[in-house]
Protein backbone atom coordinates (compact mmCIF):
# COMPACT_ATOMS: atom_id res chain seq x y z
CA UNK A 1 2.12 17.13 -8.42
CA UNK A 2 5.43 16.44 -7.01
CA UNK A 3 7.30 14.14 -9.75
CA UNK A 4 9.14 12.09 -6.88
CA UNK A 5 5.53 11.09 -5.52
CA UNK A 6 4.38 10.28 -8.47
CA UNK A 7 7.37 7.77 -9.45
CA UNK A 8 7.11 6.09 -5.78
CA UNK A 9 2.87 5.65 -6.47
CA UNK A 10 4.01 4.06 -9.73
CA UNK A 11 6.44 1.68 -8.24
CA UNK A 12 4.22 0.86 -5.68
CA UNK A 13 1.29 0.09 -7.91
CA UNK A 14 3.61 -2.01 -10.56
CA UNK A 15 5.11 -4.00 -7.24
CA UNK A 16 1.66 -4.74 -5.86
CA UNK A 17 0.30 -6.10 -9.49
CA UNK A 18 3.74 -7.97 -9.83
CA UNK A 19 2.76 -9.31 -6.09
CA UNK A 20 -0.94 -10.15 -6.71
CA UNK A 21 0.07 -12.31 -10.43
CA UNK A 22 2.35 -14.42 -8.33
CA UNK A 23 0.34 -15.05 -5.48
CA UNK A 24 -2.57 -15.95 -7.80
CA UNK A 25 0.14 -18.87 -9.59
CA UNK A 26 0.99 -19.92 -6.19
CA UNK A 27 -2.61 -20.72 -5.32
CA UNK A 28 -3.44 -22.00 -8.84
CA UNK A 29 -0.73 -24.44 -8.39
CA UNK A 30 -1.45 -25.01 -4.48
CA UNK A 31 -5.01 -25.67 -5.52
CA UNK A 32 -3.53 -28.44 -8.47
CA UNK A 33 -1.04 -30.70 -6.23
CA UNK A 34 -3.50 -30.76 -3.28
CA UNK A 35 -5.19 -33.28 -5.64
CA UNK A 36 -3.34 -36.38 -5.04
CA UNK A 37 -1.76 -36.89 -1.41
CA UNK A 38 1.74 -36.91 -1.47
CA UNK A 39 1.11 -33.44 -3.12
CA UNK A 40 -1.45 -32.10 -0.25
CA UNK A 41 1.62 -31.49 1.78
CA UNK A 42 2.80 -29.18 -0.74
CA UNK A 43 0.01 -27.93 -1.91
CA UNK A 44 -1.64 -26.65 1.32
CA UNK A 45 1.15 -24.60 2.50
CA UNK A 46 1.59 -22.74 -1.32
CA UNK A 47 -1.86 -22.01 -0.98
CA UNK A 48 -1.59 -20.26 2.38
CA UNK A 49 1.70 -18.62 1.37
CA UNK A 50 0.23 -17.55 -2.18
CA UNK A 51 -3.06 -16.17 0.18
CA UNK A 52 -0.72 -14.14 2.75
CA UNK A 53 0.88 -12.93 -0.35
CA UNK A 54 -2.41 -11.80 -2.05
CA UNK A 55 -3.42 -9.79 0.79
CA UNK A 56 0.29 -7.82 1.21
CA UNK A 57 -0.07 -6.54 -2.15
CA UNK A 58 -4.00 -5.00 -1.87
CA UNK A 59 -2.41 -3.78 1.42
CA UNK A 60 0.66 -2.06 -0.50
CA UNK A 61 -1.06 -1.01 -3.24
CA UNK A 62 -4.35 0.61 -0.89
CA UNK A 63 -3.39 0.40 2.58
CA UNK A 64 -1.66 1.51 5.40
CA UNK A 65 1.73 1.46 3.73
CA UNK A 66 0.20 3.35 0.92
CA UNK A 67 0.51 6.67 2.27
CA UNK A 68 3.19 9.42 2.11
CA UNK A 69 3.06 12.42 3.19
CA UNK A 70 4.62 15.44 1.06
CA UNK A 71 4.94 18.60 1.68
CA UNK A 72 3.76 21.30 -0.58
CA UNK A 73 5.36 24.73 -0.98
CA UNK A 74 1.78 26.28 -1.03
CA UNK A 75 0.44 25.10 2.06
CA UNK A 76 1.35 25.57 5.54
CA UNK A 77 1.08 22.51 7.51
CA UNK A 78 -0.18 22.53 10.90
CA UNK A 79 2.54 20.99 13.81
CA UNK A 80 -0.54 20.31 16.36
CA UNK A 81 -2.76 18.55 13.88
CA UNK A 82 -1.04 18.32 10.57
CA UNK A 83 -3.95 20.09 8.27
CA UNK A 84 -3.29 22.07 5.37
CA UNK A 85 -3.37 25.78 5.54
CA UNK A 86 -2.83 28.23 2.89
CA UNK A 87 0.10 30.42 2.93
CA UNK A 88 -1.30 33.81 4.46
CA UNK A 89 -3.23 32.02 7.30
CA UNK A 90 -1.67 32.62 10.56
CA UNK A 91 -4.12 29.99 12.92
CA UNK A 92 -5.08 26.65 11.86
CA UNK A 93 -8.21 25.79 10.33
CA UNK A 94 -8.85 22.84 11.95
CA UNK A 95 -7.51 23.12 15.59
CA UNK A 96 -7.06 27.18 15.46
CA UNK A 97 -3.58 27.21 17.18
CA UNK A 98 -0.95 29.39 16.30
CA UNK A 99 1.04 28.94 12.91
C-alpha cells in the first residue's frame, strides 16, 4: 500500500479520536453547568457545540471526507467510469469503453 495513504489514514484517524475526546468534555461539562441557571446559558450552547463536534469527527474519520483516491501503478483506471482495470485490458470492465 502506498506509504503516503497510509500516513494521511493515520492522521485522519488520530484527528478524529482527538475530535471525539473533546467533544465528549464539552458535553460532560455542558451537561454539569446546565444544573443551576445562571449556568444553563452556558451550558446549553457547549452541549450543542460539543454535539456538532461529535458528529464532524465520525464524519472525518468514516465519511464523506474519508475518501482518497490513489492511483496504483498496476491498474488502469477507467476515464468514463473510474473502475479498476488490470494492465493488459484494453476495454473497461465495467462500462466496456475504450482504454
Amino acid at each position: 500500500m502506498n506509504p503516503l495513504l497510509l500516513l494521511i489514514n493515520f492522521i485522519l484517524g488520530v484527528s478524529s479520536l482527538i475530535l471525539a475526546f473533546v467533544a465528549i468534555i464539552l458535553i460532560i461539562i455542558g451537561i454539569f453547568l446546565s444544573f443551576t441557571v445562571i449556568g444553563l446559558i452556558i451550558g446549553v450552547p457547549l452541549i450543542i457545540i460539543g454535539v456538532i463536534i461529535l458528529i464532524l469527527s465520525i464524519f472525518i474519520r468514516g465519511g464523506k471526507f474519508h475518501r482518497i483516491k490513489v492511483n496504483q501503478p498496476n491498474f488502469k483506471i477507467c476515464k468514463n467510469c473510474e473502475n479498476n482495470n488490470t494492465i493488459n485490458s484494453k476495454f473497461c470492465s465495467k462500462c466496456g469503453k475504450n482504454l
